[in-house]
Protein backbone atom coordinates (compact mmCIF):
# COMPACT_ATOMS: atom_id res chain seq x y z
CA UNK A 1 0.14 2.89 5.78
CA UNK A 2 0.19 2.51 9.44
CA UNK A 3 -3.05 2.38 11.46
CA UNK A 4 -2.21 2.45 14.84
CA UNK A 5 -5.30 0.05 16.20
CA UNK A 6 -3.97 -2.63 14.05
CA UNK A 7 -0.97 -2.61 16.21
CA UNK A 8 -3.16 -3.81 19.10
CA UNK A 9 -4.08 -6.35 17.85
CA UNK A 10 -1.69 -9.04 16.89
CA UNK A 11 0.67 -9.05 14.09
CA UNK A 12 0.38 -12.49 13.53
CA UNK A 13 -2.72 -13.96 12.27
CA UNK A 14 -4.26 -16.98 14.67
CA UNK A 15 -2.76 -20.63 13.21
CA UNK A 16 -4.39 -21.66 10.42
CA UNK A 17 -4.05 -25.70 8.90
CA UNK A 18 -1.51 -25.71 6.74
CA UNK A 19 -2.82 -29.50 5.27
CA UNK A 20 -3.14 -29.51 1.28
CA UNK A 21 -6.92 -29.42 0.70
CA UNK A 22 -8.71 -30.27 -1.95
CA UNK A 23 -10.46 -27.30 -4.07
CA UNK A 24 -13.94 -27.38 -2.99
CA UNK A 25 -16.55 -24.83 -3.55
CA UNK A 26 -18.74 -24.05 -0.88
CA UNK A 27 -22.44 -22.81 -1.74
CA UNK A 28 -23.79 -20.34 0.87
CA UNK A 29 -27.75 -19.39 0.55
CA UNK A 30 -29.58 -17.10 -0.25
CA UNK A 31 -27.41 -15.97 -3.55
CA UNK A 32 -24.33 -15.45 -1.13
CA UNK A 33 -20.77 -15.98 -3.33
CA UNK A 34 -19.45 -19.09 -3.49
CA UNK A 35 -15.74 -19.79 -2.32
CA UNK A 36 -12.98 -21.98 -1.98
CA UNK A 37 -9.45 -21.58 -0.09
CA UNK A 38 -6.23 -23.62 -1.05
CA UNK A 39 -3.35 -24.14 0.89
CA UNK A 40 0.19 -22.20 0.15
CA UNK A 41 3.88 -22.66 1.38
CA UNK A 42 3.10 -19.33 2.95
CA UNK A 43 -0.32 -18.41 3.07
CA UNK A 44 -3.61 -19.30 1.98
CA UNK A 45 -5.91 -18.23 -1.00
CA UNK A 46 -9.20 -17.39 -1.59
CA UNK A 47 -10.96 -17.51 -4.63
CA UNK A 48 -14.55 -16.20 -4.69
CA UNK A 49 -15.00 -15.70 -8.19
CA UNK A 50 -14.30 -17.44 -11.79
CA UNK A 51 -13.12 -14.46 -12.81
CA UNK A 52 -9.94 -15.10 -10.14
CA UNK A 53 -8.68 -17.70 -11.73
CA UNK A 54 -7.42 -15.61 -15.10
CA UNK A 55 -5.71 -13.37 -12.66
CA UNK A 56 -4.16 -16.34 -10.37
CA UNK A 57 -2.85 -19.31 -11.29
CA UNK A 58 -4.47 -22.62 -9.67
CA UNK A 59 -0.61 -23.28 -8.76
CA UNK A 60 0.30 -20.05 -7.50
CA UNK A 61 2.42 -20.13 -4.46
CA UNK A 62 2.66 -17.52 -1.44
CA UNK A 63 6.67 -17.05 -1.11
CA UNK A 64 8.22 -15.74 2.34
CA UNK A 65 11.43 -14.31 1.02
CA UNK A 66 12.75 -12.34 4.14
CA UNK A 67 11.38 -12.12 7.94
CA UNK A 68 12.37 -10.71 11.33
CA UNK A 69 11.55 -6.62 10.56
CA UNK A 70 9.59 -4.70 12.78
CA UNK A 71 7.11 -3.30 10.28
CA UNK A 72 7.40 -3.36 6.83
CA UNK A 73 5.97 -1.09 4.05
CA UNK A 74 6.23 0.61 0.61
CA UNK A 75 7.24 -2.24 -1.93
CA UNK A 76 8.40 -0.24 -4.89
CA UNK A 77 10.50 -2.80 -7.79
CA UNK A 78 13.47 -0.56 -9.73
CA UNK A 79 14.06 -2.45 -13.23
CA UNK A 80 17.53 -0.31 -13.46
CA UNK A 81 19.17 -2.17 -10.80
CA UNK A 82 16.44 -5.35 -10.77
CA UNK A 83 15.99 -4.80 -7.12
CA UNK A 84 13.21 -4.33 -4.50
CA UNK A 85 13.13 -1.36 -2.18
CA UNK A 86 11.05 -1.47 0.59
CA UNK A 87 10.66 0.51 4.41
CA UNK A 88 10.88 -0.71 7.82
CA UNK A 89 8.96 1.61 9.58
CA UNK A 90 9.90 0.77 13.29
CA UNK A 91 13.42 0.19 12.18
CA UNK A 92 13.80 3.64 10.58
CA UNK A 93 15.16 2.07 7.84
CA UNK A 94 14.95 0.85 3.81
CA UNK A 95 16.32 -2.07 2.54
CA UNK A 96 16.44 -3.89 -0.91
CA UNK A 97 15.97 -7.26 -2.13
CA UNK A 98 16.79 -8.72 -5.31
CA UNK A 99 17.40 -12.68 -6.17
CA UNK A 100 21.10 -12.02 -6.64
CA UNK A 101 21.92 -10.07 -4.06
CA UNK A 102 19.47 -11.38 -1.05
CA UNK A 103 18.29 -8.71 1.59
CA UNK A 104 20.37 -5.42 1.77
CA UNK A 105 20.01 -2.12 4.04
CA UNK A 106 20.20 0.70 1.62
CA UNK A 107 19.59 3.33 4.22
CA UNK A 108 19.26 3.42 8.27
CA UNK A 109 18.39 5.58 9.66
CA UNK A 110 15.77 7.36 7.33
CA UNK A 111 15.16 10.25 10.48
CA UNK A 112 17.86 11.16 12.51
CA UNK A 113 16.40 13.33 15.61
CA UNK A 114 14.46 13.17 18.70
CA UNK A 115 11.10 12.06 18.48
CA UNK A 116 9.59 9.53 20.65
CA UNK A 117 7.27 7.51 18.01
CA UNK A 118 8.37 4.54 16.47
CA UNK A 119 6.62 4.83 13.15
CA UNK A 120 9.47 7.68 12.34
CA UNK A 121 11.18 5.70 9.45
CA UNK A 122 9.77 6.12 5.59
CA UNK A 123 6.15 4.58 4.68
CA UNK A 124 5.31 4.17 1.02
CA UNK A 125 8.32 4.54 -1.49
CA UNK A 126 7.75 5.23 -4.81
CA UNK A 127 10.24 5.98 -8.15
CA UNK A 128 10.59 8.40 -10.72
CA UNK A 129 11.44 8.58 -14.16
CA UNK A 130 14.90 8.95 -13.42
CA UNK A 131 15.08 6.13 -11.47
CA UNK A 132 15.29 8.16 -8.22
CA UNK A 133 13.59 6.64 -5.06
CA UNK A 134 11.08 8.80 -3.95
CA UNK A 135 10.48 8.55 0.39
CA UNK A 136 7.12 9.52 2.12
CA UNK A 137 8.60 10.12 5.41
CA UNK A 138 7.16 10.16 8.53
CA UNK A 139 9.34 11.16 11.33
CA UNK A 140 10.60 14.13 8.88
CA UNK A 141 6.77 15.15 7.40
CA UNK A 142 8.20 15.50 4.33
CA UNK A 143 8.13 13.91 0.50
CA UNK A 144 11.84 13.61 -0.22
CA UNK A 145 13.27 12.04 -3.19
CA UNK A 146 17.29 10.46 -3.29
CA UNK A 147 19.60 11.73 -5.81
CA UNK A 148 22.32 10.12 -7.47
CA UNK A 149 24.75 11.79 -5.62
CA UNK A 150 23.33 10.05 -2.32
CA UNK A 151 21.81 13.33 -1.17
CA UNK A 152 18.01 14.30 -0.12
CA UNK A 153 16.06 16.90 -2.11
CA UNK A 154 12.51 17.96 -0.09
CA UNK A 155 9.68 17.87 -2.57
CA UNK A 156 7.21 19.03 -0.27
CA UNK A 157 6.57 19.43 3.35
CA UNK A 158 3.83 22.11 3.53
CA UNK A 159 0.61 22.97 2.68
CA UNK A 160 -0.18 26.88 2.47
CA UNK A 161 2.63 27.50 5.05
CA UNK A 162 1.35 24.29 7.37
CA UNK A 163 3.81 21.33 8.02
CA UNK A 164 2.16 17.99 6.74
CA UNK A 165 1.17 15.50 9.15
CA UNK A 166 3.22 12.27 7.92
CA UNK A 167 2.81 11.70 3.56
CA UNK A 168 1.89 7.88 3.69
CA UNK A 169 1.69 6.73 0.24
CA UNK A 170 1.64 7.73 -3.72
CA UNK A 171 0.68 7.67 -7.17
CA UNK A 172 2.08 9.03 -10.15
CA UNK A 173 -0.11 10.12 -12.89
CA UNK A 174 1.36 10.16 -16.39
CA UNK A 175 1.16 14.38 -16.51
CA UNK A 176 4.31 13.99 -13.95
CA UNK A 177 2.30 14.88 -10.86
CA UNK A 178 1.98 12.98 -7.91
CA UNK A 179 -1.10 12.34 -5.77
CA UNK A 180 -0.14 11.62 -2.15
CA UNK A 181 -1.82 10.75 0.95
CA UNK A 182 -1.17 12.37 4.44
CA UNK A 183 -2.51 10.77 7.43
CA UNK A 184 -1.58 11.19 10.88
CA UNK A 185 0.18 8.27 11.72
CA UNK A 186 3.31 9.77 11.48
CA UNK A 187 2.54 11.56 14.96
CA UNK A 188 2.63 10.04 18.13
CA UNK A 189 -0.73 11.42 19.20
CA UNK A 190 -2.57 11.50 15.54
CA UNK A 191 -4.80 14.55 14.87
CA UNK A 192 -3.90 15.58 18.87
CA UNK A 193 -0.81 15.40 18.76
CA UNK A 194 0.87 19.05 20.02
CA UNK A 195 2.84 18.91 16.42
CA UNK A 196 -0.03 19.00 14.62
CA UNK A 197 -0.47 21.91 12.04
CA UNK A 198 -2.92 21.25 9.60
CA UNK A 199 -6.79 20.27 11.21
CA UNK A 200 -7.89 17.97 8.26
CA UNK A 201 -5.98 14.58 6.73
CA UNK A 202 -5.67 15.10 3.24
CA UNK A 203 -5.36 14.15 -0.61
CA UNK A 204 -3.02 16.12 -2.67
CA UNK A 205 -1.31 16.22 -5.94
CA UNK A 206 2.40 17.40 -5.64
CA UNK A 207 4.40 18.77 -8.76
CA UNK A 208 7.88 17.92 -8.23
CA UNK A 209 9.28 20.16 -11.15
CA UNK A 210 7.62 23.69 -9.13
CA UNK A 211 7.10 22.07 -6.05
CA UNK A 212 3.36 23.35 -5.76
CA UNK A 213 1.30 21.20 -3.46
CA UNK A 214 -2.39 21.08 -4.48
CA UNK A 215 -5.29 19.89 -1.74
CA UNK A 216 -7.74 17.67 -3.72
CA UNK A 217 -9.76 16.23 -0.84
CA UNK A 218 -10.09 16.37 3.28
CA UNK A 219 -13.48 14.87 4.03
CA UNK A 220 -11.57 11.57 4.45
CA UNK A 221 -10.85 10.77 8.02
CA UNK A 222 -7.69 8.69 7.79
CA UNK A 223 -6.70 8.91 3.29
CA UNK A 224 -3.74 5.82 3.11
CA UNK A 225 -3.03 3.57 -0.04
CA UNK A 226 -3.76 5.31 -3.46
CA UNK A 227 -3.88 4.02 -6.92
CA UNK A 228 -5.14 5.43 -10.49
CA UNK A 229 -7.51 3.12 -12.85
CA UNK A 230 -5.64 2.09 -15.97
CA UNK A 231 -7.46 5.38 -18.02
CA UNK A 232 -6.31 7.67 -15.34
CA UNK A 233 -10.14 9.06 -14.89
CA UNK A 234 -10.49 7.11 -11.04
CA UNK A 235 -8.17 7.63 -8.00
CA UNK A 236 -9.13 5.22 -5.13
CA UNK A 237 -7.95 6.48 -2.10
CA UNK A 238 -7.83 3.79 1.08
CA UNK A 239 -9.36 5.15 4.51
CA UNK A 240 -8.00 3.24 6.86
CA UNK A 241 -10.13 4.30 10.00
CA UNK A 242 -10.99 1.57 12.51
CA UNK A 243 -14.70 2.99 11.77
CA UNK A 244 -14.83 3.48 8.45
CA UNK A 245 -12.55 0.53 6.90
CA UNK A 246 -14.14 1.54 3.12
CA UNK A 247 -11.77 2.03 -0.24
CA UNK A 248 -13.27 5.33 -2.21
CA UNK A 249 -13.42 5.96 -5.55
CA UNK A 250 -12.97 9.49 -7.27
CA UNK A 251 -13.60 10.74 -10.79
CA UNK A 252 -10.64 12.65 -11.81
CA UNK A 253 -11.23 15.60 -13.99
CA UNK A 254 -9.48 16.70 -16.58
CA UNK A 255 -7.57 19.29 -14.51
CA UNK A 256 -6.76 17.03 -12.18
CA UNK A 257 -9.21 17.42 -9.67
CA UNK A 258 -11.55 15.07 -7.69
CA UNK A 259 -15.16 14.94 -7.52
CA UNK A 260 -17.96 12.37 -7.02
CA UNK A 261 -16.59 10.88 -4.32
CA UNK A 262 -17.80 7.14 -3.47
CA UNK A 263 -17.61 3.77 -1.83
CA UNK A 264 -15.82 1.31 -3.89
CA UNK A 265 -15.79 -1.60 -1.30
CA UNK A 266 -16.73 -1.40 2.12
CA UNK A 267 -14.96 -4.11 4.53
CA UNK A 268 -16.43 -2.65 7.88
CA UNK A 269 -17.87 -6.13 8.37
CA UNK A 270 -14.87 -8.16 8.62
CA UNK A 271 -13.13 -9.72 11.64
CA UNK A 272 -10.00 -10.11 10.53
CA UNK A 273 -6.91 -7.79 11.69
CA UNK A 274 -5.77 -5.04 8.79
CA UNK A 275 -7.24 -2.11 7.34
CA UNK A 276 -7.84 -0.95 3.88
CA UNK A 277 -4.41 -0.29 2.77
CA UNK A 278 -2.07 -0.29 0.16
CA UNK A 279 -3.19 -1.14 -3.34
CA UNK A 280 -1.88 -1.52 -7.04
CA UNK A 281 -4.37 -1.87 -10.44
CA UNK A 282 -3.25 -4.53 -13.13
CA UNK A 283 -3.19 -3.42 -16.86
CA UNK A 284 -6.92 -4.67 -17.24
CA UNK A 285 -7.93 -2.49 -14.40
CA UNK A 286 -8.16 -4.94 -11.54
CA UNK A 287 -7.39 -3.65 -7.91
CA UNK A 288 -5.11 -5.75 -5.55
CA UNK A 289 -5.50 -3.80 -2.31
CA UNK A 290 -4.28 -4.40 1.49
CA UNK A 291 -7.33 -5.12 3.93
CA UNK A 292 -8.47 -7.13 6.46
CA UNK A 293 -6.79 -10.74 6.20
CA UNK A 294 -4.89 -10.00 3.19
CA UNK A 295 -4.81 -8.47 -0.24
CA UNK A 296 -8.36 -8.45 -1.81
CA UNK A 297 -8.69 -7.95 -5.95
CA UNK A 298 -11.67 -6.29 -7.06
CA UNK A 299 -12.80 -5.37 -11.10
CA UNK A 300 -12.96 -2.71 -11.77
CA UNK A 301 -16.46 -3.18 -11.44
CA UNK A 302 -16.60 -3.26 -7.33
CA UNK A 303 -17.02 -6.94 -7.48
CA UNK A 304 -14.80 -8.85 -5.46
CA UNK A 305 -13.08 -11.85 -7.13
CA UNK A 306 -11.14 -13.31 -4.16
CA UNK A 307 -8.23 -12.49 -1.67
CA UNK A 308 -4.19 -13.38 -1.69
CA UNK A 309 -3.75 -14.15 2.27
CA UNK A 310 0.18 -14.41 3.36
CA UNK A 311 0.89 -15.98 6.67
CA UNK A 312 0.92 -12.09 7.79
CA UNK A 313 -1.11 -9.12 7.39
CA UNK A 314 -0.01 -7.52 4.71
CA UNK A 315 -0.01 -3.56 4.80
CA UNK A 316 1.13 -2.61 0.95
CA UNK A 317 1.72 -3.97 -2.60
CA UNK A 318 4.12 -3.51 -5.21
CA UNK A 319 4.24 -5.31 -8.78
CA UNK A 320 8.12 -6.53 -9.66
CA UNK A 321 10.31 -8.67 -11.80
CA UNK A 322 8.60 -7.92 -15.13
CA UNK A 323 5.58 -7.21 -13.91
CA UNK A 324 3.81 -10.15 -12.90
CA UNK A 325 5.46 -10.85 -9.35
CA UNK A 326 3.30 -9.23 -6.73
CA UNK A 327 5.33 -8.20 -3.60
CA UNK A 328 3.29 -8.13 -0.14
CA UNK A 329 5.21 -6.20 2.57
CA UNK A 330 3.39 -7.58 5.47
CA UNK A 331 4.40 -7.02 9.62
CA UNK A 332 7.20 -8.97 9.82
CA UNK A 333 7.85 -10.15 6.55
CA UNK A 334 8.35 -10.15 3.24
CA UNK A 335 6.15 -12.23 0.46
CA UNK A 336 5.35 -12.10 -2.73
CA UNK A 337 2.96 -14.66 -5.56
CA UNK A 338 3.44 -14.88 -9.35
CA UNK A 339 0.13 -14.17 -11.12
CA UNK A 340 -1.25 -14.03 -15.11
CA UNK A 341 -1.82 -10.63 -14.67
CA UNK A 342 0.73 -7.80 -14.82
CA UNK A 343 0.91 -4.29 -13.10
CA UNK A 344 3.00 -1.29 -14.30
CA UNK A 345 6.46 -1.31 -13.20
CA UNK A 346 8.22 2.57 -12.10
C-alpha cells in the first residue's frame, strides 16, 4: 500500500492522553454501538463489540519494537529463520527483525536506477513454500521472488504485453497461485504518469510455476491490501481511493475467478488519516485490516468488533511468532500486539 493523499497529511497521529483509564462503556442513542478505549504503552484500543474481547486480550499491549524508517510496509514472518521481513518504501530497502537478532537490513537498495519517485523500494512481501521471499516492487513494476543463491527471478511484469503499474500486495491461495494487486502508486504521476501502460488498476492471479498472469477484476479504482476467507470462496480486495475508502468482497469461483463484487465495510465517513489497507483473516475468519486510525477487525459477518490503534498509522499486517503476534508496519515504525486469535503463518 501507498496512497499518496495520506502522505499529506501527517504521519503522526495528533497527541492523544496516554493516562491509564478505566474501561468504561459509552452508550450512544439511537441503537448506535457501544465502545470503550484503553490505554497502551504504544497505542490505544478500541473495543466496540463483546465479540472483541475473545480475539484481544483485556491486557494486550501495543509494542513499538523499531522506529526512525521513512515508510514502512509488507510485514511477512519466515518460521525457517524465526525472523520478520518487512519494506521501507522511501528507503528502497527491506530489513528483518527477530528477538535475537534486533533490526537488520537484508537488502538496500531494492531498485537500482533513475527514477525520481520515492515510493521505488518493495511494498508488500510475501513467502513461498520454499521459504523464498517473494517482492512486489515498485520502482521495478515487477513481482520478483529471491532465491537461495541471493539472485532475483521476475515472476511477472506484464499483462498481455503491457508493463504493470507497481504490484502492491498478495495472497496466496492453496492451488499455488497468487492473487496480486496493482495500483499506481508505484508511479510518480499515478494513472498520468508518461510510464503508464496499462489504462485500468487491476486484480490478478499470477502462476509462478508458468508465469501466466490472469486479470480477475479492473472496475476498482485504486485495488491495495488483499486477503482470502479461511474457505478460500471470498477475496477482499482494499480500495484505497481518497473517495472511495470501502474494503470489497468477491465470491471466488471454482476456477478461480471473481464475481459478485460488494462492499464489505465502507469507512468513507471517518476523519482519521489512513486508507483501507493491508489486511490478514484469523483461522475463524476474522479480518484485521489497515484503515483510517488503525487496524479495524471485522467477522466475517461485516460487523465491526473494534480497532487495534498504534501510536502511528499503520499501512499493513502480518501474523508472526507462532501465529498469534500481529505485526503493524506503520509510517515510521514498527509495532506489533499479542492476541487469542491466530493467523496462518507462510
Amino acid at each position: 500500500m501507498f496512497p499518496l493523499f495520506a502522505e499529506r497529511k501527517t504521519f503522526r497521529w495528533v497527541s492523544r492522553c496516554l493516562t491509564l483509564v478505566t474501561f468504561s462503556l459509552i452508550l450512544q442513542s439511537c441503537g448506535g454501538e457501544s465502545s470503550r478505549s484503553e490505554s497502551q504503552n504504544s497505542g490505544t484500543i478500541e473495543r466496540v463489540a463483546p465479540e472483541f474481547d475473545l480475539l484481544v486480550p483485556a491486557d494486550a499491549t501495543i509494542e513499538k519494537l523499531a522506529g526512525g524508517f521513512a515508510f514502512t510496509e509488507g510485514p511477512v514472518w519466515d518460521r525457517r529463520n524465526n525472523e520478520l521481513y518487512f519494506s521501507d518504501l522511501s528507503s528502497n530497502a527491506i530489513h528483518t527483525w527477530s528477538d535475537a537478532e534486533g533490526l537488520q537490513t537484508f537488502l538496500q537498495p531494492v531498485f537500482d536506477g533513475d527514477v525520481e519517485h520515492a515510493m521505488v523500494g518493495s511494498n508488500g512481501l510475501n513467502i513461498d513454500s520454499e521459504g523464498r521471499l517473494l517482492l512486489m516492487e515498485h520502482g521495478n513494476r515487477v513481482v520478483s521472488r529471491i532465491e537461495a543463491n541471493g539472485s532475483r527471478t521476475i515472476l511477472a511484469d506484464n499483462f498481455n504485453g503491457s508493463r504493470l503499474n507497481s504490484p502492491n500486495d498478495s495472497v496466496w491461495h492453496t492451488n499455488g497461485w497468487l492473487y496480486f494487486t496493482d495500483p499506481p502508486y508505484g508511479m510518480a504521476g499515478l494513472e498520468n504518469d508518461p510510464m503508464r501502460e496499462l489504462d485500468f488498476n487491476g486484480i490478478y492471479r499470477l502462476n509462478p510455476g508458468t508465469g501466466e498472469v490472469q486479470l480477475l477484476e479492473q472496475s476498482q479504482s485504486r485495488p491495495n491490501g488483499i486477503a482470502l476467507s479461511v474457505d478460500e470462496r471470498t477475496l477482499y480486495v482494499a480500495n484505497s481511493d481518497e473517495n472511495n475508502k470501502v474494503w470489497y468482497s468477491y465470491e471466488v469461483g471454482n476456477d478461480g475467478r471473481l464475481s459478485n463484487q460488494r462492499v464489505f465495510f465502507d469507512v468513507n465517513d471517518q476523519d482519521a488519516t489512513g486508507a483501507a489497507d493491508g489486511m490478514k483473516v484469523d483461522i475463524d475468519g476474522n479480518i484485521f485490516a489497515t484503515g483510517p486510525g488503525g487496524v479495524w477487525v471485522f467477522d466475517p459477518g461485516g460487523n465491526h468488533l473494534g480497532t487495534i490503534k498504534p501510536d502511528e498509522v499503520p499501512a499493513n499486517v502480518g501474523w508472526g511468532d507462532d501465529g498469534s503476534t500481529l505485526y503493524m508496519t506503520a509510517r515510521t515504525g514498527l509495532y506489533r500486539i499479542r492476541l487469542s486469535t491466530t493467523g496462518l503463518v507462510p
